[in-house]
PDB file of N, CA and C in Angstrom:
ATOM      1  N   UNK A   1      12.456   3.786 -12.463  1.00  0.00           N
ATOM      2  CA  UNK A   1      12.606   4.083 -11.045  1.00  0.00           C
ATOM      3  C   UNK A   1      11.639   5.189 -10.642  1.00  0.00           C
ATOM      4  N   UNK A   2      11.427   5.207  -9.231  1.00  0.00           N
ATOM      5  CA  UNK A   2      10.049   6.018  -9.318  1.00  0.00           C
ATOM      6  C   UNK A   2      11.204   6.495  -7.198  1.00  0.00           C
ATOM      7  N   UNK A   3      10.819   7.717  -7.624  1.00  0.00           N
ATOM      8  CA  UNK A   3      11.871   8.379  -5.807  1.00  0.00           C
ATOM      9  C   UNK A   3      10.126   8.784  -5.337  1.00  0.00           C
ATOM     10  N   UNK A   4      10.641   8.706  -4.080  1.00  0.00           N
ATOM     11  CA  UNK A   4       9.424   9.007  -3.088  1.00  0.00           C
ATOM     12  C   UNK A   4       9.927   9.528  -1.991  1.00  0.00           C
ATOM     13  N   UNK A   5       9.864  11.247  -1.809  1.00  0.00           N
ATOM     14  CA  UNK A   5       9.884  11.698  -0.506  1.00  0.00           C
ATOM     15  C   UNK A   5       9.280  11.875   0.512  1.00  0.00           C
ATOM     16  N   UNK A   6       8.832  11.762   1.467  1.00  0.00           N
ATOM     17  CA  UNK A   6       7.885  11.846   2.773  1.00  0.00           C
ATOM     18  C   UNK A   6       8.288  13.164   3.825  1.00  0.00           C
ATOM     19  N   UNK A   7       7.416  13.958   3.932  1.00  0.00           N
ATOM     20  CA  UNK A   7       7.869  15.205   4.977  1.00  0.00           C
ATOM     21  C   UNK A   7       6.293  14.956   5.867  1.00  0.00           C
ATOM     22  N   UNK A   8       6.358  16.395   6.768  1.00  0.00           N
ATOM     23  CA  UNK A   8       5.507  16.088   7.965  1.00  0.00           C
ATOM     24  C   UNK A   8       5.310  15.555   9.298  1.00  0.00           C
ATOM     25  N   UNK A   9       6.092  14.658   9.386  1.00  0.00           N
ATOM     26  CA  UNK A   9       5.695  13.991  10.616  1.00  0.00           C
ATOM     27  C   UNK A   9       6.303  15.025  11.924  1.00  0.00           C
ATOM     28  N   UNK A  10       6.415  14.653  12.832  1.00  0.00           N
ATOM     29  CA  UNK A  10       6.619  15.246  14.032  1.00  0.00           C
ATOM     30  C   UNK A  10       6.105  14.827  15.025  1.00  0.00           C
ATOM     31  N   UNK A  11       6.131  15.114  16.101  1.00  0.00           N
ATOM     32  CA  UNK A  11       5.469  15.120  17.538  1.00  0.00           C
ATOM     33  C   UNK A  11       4.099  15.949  17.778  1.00  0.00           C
ATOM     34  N   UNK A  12       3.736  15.209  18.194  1.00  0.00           N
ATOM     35  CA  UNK A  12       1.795  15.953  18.768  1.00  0.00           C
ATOM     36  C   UNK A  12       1.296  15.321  19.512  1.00  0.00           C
ATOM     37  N   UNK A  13       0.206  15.678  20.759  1.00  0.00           N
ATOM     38  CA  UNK A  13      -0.572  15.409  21.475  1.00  0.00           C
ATOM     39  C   UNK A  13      -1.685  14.537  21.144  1.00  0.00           C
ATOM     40  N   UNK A  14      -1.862  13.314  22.148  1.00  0.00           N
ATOM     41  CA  UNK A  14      -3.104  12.933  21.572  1.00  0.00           C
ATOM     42  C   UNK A  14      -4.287  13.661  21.540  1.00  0.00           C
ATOM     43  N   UNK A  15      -4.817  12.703  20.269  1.00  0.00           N
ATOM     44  CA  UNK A  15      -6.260  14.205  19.833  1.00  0.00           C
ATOM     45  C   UNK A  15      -5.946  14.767  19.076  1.00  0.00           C
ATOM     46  N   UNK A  16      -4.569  14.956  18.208  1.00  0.00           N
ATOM     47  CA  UNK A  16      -4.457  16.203  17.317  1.00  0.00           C
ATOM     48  C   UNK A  16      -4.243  15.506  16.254  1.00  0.00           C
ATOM     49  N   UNK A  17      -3.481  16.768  15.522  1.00  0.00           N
ATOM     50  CA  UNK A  17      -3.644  15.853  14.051  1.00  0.00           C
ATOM     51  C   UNK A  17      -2.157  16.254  13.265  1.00  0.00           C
ATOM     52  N   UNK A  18      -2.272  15.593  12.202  1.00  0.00           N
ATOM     53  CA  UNK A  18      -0.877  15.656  11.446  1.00  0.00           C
ATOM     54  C   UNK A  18      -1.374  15.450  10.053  1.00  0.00           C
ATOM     55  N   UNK A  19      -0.673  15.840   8.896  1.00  0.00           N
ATOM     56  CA  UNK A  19      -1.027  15.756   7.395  1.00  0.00           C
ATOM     57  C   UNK A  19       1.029  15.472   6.682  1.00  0.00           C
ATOM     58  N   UNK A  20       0.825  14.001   6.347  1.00  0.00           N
ATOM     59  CA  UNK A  20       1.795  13.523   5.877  1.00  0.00           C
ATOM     60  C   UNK A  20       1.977  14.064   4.234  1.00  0.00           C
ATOM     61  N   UNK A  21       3.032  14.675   3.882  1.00  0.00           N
ATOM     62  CA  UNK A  21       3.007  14.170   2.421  1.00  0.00           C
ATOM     63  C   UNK A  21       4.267  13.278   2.117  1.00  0.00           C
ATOM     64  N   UNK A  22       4.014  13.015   0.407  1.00  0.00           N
ATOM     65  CA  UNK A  22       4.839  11.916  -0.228  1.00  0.00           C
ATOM     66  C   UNK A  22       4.927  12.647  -1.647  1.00  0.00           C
ATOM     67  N   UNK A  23       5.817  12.864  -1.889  1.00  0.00           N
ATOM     68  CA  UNK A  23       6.559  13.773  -3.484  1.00  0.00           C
ATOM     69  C   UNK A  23       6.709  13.215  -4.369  1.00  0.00           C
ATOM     70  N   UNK A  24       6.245  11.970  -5.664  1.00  0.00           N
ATOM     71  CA  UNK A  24       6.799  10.726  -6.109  1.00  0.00           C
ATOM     72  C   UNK A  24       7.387  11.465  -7.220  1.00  0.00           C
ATOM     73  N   UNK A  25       8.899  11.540  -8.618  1.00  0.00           N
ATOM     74  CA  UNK A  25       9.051  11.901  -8.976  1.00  0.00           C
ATOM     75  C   UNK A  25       9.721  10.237  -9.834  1.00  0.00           C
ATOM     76  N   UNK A  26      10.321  11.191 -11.211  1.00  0.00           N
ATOM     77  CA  UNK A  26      10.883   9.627 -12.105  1.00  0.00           C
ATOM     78  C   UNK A  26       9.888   9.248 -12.818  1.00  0.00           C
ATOM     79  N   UNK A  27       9.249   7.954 -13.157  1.00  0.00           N
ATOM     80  CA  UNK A  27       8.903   6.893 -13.864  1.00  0.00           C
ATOM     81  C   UNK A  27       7.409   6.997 -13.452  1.00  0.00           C
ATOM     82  N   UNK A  28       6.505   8.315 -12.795  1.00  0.00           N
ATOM     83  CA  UNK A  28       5.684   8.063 -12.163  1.00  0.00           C
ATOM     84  C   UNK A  28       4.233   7.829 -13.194  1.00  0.00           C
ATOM     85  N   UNK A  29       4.444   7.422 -14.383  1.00  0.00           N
ATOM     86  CA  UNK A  29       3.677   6.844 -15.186  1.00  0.00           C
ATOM     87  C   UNK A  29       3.291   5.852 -15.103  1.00  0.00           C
ATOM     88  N   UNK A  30       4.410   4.997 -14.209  1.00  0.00           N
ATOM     89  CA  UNK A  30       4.540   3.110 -14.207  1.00  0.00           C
ATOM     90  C   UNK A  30       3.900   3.334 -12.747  1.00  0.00           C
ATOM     91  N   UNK A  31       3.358   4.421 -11.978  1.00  0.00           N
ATOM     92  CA  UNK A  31       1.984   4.358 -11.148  1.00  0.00           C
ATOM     93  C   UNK A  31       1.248   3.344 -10.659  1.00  0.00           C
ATOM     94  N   UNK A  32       0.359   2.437 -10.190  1.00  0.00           N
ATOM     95  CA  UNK A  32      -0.446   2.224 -10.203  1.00  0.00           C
ATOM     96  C   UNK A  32      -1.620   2.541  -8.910  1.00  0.00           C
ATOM     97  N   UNK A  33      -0.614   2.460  -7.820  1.00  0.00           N
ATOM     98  CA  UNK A  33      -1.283   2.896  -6.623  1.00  0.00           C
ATOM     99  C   UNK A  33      -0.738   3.482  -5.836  1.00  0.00           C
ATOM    100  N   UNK A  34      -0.907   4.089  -4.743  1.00  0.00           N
ATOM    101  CA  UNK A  34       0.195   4.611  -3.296  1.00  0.00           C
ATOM    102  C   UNK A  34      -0.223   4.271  -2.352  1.00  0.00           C
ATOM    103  N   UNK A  35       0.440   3.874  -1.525  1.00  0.00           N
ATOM    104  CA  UNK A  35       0.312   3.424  -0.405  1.00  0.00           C
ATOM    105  C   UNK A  35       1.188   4.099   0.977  1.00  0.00           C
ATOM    106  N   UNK A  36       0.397   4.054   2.180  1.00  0.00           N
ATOM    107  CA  UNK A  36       1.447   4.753   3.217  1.00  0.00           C
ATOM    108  C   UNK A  36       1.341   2.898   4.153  1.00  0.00           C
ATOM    109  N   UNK A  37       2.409   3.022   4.863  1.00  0.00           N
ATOM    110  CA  UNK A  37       2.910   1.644   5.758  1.00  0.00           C
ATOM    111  C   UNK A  37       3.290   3.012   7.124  1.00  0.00           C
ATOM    112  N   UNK A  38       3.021   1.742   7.983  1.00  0.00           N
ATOM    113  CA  UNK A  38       3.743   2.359   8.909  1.00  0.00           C
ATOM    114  C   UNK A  38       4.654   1.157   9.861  1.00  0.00           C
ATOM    115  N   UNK A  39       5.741   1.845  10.723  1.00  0.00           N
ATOM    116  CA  UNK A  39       6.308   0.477  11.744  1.00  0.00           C
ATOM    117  C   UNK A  39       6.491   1.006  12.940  1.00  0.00           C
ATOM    118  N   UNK A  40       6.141   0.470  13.765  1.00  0.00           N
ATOM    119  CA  UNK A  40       6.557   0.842  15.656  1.00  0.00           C
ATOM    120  C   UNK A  40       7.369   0.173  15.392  1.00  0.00           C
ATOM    121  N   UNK A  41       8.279   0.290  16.884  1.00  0.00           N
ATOM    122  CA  UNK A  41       9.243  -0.507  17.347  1.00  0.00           C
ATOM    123  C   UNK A  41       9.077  -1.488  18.056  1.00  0.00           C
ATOM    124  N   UNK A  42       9.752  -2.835  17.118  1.00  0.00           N
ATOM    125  CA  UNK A  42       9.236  -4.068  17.558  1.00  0.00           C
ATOM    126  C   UNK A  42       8.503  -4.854  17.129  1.00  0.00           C
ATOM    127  N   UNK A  43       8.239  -3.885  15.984  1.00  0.00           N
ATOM    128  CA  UNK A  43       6.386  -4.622  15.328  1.00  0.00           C
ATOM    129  C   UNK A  43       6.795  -4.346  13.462  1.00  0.00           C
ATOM    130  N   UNK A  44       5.907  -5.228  13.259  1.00  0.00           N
ATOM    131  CA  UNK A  44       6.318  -5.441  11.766  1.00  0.00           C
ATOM    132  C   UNK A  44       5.849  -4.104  10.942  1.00  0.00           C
ATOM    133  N   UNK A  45       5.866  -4.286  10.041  1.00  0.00           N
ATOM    134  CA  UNK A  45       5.087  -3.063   8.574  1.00  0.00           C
ATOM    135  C   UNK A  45       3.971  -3.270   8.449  1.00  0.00           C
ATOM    136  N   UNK A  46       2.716  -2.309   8.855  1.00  0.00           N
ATOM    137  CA  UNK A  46       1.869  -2.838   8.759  1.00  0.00           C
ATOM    138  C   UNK A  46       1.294  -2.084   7.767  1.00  0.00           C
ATOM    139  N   UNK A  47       0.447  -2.114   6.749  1.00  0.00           N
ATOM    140  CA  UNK A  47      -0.462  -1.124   5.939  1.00  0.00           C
ATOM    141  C   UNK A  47      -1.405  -0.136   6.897  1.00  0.00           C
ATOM    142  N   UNK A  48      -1.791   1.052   6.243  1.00  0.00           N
ATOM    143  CA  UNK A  48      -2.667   2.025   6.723  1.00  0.00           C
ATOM    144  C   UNK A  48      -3.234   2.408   5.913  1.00  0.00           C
ATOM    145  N   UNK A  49      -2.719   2.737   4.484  1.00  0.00           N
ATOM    146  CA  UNK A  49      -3.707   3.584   3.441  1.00  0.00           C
ATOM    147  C   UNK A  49      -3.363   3.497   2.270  1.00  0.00           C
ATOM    148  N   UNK A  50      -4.401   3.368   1.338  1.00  0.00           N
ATOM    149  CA  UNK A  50      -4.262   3.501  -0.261  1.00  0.00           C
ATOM    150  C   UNK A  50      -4.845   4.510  -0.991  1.00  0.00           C
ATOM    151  N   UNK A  51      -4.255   4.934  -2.078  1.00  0.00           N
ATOM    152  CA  UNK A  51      -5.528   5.693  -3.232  1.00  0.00           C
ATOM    153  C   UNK A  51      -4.759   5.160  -4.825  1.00  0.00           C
ATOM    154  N   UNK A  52      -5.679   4.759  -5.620  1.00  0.00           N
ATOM    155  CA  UNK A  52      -5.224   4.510  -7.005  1.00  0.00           C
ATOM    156  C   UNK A  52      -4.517   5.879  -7.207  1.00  0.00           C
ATOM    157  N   UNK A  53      -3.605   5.622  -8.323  1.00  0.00           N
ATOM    158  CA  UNK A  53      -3.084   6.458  -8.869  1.00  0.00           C
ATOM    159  C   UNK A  53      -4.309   7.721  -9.509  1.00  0.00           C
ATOM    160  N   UNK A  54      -5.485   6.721 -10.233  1.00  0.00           N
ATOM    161  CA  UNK A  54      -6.133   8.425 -10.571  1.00  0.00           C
ATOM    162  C   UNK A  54      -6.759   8.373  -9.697  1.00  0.00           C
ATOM    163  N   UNK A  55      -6.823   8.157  -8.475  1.00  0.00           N
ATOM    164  CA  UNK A  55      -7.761   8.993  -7.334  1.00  0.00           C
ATOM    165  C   UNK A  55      -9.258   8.323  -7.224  1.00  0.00           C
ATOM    166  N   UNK A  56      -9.470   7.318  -7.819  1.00  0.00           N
ATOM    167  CA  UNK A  56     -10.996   6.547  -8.056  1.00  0.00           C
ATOM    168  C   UNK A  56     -11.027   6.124  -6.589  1.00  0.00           C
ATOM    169  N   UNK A  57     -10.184   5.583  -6.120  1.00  0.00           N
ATOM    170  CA  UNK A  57     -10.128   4.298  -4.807  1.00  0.00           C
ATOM    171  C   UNK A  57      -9.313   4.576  -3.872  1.00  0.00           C
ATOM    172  N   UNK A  58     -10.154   4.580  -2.978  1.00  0.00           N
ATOM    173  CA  UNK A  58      -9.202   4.124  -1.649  1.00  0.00           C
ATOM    174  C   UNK A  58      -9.584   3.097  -0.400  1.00  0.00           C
ATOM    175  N   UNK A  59      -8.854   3.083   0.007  1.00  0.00           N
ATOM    176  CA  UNK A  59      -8.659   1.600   1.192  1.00  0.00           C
ATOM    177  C   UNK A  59      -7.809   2.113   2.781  1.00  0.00           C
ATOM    178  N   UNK A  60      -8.348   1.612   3.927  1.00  0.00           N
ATOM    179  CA  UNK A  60      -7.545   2.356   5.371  1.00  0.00           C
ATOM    180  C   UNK A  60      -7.815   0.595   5.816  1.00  0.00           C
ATOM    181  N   UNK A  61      -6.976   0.289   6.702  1.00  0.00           N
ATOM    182  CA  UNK A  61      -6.959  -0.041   7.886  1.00  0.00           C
ATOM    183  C   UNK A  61      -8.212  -0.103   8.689  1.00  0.00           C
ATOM    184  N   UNK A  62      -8.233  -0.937   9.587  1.00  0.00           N
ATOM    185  CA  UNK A  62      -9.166  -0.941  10.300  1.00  0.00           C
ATOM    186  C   UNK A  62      -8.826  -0.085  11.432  1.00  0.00           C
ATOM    187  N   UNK A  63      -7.567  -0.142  11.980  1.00  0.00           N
ATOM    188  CA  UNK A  63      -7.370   0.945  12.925  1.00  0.00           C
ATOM    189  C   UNK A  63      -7.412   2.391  12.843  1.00  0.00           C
ATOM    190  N   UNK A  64      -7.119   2.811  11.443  1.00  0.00           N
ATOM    191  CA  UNK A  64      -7.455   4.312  11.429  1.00  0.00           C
ATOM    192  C   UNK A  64      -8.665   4.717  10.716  1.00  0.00           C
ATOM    193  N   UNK A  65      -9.424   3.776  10.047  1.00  0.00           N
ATOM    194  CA  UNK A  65     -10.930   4.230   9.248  1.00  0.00           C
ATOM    195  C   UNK A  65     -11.944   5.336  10.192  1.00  0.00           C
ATOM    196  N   UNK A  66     -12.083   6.355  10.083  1.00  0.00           N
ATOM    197  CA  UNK A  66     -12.619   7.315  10.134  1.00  0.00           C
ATOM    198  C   UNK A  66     -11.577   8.479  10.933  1.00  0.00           C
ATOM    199  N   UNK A  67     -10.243   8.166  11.181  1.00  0.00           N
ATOM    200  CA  UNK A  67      -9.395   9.194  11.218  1.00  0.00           C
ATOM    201  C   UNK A  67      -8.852   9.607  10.610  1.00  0.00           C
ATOM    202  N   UNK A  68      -7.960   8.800   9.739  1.00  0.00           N
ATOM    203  CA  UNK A  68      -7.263   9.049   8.634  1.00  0.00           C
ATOM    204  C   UNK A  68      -7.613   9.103   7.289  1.00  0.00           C
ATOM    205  N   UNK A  69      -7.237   9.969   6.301  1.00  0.00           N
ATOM    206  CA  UNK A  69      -8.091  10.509   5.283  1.00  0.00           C
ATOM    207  C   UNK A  69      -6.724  10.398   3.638  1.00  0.00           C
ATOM    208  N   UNK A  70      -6.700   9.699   2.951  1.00  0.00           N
ATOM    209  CA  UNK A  70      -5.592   9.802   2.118  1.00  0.00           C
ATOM    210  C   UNK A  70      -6.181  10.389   0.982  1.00  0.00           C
ATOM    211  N   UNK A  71      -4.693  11.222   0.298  1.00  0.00           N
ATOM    212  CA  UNK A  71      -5.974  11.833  -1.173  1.00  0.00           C
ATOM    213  C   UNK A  71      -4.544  12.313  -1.921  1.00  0.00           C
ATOM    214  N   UNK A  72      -4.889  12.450  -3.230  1.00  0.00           N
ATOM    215  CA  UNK A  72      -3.584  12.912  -4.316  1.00  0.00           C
ATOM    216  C   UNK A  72      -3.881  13.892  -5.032  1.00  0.00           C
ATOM    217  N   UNK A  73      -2.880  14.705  -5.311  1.00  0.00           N
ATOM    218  CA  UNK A  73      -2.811  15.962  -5.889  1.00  0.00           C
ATOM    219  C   UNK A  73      -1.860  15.557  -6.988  1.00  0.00           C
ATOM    220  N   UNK A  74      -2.786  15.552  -8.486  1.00  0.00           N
ATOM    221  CA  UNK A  74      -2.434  14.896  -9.459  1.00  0.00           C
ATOM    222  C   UNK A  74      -1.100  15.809 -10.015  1.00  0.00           C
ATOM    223  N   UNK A  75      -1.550  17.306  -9.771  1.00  0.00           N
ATOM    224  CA  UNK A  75      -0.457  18.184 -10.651  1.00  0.00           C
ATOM    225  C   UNK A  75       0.557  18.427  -9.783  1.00  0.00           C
ATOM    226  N   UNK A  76       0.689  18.017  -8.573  1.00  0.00           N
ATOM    227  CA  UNK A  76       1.833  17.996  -7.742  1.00  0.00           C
ATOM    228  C   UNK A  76       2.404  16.472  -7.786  1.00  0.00           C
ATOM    229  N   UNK A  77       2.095  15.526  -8.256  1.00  0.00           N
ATOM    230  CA  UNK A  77       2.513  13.993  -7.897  1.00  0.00           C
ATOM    231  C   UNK A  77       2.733  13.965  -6.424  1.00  0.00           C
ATOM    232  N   UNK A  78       1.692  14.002  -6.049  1.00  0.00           N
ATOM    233  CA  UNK A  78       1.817  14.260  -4.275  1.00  0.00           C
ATOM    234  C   UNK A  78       1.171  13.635  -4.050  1.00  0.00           C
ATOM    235  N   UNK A  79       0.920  12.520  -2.504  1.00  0.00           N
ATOM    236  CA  UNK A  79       0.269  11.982  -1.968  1.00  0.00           C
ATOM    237  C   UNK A  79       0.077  12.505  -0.725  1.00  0.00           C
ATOM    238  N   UNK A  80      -0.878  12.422   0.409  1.00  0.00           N
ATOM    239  CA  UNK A  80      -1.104  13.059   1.339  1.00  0.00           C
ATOM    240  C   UNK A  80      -2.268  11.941   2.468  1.00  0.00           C
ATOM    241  N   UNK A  81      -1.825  12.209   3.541  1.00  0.00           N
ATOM    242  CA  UNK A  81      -2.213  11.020   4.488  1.00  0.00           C
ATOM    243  C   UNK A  81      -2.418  12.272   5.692  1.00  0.00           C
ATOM    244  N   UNK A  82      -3.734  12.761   6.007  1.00  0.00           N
ATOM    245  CA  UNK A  82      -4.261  13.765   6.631  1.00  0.00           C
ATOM    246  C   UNK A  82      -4.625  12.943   7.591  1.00  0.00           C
ATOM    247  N   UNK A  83      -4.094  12.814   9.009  1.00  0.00           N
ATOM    248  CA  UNK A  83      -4.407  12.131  10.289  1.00  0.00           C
ATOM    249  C   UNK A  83      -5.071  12.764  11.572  1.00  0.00           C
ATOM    250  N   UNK A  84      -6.201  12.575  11.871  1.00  0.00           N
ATOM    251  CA  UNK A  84      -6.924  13.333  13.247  1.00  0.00           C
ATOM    252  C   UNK A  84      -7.046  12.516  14.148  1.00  0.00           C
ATOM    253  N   UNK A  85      -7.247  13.274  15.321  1.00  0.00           N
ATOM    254  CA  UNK A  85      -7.663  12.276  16.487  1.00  0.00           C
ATOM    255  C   UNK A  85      -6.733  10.944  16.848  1.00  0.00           C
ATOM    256  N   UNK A  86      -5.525  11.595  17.006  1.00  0.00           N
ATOM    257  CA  UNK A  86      -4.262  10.615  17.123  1.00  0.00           C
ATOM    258  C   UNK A  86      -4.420   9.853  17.828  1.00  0.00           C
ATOM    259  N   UNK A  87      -3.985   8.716  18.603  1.00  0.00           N
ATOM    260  CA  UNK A  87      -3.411   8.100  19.582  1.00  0.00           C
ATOM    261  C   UNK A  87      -2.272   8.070  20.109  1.00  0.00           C
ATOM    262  N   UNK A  88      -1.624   7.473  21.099  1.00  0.00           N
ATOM    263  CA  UNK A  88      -0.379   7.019  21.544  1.00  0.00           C
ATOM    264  C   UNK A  88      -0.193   5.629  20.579  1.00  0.00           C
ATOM    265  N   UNK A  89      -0.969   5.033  20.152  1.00  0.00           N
ATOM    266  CA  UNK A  89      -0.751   3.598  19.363  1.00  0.00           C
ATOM    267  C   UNK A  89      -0.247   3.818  18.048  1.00  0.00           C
ATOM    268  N   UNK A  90      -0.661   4.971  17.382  1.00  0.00           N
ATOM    269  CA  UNK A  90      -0.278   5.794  15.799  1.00  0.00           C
ATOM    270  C   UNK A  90       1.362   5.831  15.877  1.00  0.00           C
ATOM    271  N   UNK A  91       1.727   6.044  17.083  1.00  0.00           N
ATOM    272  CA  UNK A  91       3.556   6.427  16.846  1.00  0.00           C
ATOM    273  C   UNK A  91       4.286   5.160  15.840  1.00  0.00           C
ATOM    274  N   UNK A  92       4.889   5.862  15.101  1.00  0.00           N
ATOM    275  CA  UNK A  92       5.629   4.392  13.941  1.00  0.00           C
ATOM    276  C   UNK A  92       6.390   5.728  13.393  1.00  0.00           C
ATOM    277  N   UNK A  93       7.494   4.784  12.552  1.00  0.00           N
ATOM    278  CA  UNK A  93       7.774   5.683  11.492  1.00  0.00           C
ATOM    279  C   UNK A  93       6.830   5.311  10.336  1.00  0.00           C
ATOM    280  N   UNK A  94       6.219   6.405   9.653  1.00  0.00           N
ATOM    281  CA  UNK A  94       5.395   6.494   8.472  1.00  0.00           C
ATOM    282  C   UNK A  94       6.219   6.262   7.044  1.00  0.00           C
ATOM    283  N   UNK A  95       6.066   5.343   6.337  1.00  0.00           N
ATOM    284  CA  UNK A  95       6.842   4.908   5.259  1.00  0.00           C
ATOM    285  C   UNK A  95       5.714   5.217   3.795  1.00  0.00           C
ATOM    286  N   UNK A  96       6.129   6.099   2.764  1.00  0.00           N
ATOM    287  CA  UNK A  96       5.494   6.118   1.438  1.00  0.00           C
ATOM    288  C   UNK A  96       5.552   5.027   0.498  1.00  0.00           C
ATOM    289  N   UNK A  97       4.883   4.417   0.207  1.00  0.00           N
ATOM    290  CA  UNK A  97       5.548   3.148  -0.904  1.00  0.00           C
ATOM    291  C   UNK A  97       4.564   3.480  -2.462  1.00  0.00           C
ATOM    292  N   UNK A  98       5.349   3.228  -3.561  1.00  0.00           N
ATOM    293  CA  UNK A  98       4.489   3.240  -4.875  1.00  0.00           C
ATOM    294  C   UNK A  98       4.410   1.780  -5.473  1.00  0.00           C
ATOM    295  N   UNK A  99       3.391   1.585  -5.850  1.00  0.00           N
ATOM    296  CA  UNK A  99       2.887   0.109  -6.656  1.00  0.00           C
ATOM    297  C   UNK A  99       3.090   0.466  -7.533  1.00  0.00           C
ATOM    298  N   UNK A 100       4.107  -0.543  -8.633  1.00  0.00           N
ATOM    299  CA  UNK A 100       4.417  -0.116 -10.175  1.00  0.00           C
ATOM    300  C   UNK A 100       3.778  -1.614 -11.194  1.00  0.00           C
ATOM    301  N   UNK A 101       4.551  -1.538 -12.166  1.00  0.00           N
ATOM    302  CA  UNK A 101       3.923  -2.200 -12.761  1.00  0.00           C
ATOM    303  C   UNK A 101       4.791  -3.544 -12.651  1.00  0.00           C
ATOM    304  N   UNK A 102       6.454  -2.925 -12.202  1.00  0.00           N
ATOM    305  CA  UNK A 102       7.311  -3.422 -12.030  1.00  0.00           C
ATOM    306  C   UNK A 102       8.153  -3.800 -10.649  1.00  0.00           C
ATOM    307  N   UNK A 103       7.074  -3.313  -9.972  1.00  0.00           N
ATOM    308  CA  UNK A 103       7.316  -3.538  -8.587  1.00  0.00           C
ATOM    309  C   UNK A 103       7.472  -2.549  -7.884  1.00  0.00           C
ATOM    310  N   UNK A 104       7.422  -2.740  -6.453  1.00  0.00           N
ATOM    311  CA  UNK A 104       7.259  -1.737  -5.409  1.00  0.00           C
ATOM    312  C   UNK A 104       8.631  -0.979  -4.882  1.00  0.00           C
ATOM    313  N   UNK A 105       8.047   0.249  -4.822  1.00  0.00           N
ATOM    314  CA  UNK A 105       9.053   1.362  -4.609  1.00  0.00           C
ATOM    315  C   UNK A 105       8.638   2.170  -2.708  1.00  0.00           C
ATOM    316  N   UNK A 106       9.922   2.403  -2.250  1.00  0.00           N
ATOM    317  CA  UNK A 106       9.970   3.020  -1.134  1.00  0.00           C
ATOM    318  C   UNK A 106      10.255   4.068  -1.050  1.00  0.00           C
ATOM    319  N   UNK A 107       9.777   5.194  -0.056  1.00  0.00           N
ATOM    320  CA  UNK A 107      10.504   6.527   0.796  1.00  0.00           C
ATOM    321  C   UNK A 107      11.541   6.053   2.069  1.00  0.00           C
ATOM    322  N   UNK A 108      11.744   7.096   2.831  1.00  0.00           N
ATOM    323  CA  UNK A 108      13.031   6.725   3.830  1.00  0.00           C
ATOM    324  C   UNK A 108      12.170   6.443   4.668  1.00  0.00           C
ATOM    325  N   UNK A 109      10.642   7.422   5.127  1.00  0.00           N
ATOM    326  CA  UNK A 109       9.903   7.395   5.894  1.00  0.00           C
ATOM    327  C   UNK A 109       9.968   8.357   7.132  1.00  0.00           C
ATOM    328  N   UNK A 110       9.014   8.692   7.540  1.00  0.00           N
ATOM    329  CA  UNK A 110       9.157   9.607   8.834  1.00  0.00           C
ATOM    330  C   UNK A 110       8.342   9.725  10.027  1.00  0.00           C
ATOM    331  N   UNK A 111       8.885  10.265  11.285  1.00  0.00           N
ATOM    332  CA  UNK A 111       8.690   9.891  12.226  1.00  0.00           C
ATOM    333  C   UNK A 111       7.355  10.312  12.425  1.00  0.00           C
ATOM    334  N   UNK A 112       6.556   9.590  13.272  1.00  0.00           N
ATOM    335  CA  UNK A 112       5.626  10.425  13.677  1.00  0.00           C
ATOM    336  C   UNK A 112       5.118   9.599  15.305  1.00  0.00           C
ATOM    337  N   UNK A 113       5.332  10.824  16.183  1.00  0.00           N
ATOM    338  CA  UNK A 113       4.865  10.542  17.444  1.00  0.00           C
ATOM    339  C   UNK A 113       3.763  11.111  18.656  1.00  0.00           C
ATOM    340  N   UNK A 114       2.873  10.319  19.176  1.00  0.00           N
ATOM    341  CA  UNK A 114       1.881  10.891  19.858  1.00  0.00           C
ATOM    342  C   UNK A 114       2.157  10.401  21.202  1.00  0.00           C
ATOM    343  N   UNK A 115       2.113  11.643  22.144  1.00  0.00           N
ATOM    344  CA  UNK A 115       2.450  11.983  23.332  1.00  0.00           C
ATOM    345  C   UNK A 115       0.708  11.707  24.035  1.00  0.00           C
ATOM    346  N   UNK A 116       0.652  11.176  25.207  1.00  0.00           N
ATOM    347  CA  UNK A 116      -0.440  10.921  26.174  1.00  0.00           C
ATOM    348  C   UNK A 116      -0.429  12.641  26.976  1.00  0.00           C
TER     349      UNK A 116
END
């Protein structure tokens, strides 16, 4: 089993910025990638960001590629999803997920909203 906490989110203006983290603790050997999802209301899960577990790779969305910035802090088992230049379209709850070897693991997820 692999736990995944998510803190950060909040309310902000468009234009600003926000820096998500994700805490993975447990089994986090059985690693392979992290991923952040996000969901509005109404609208399905959509992907936003990856980084391999050792930090070689990453992957965004087409909607946030050159805003959003993901990166891991190996001696913290931390993941981090550094967001600029918000929109009103970004509002979702932000969900952490881990790729295992054995399958995919979730956070509760958290809010994050941009005000016009």
């Amino acid at each position: 089993q692999v736990q995944l906490v998510e803190s950060g989110g909040g309310l902000v203006q468009a234009g600003g910025s926000l820096r998500l983290s994700c805490a993975a603790s447990g089994r986090t050997f059985s690693v392979d990638n992290m991923n952040w999802y996000r969901q509005a209301p109404g609208k399905a899960r959509e992907f936003v960001a990856r980084v391999s577990w050792n930090s070689k790779t990453t992957s965004y969305a087409d909607s946030v590629k050159g805003r959003f910035s993901i990166s891991r802090d190996s001696a913290k088992n931390t993941v981090y999803l550094q967001m600029n230049s918000l929109k009103p379209e970004d509002t979702a709850i932000y969900f952490c997920n881990a790729g295992t070897w054995s399958g995919d693991y979730w956070g509760q997820g958290t809010q994050v909203t941009v005000f016009s």
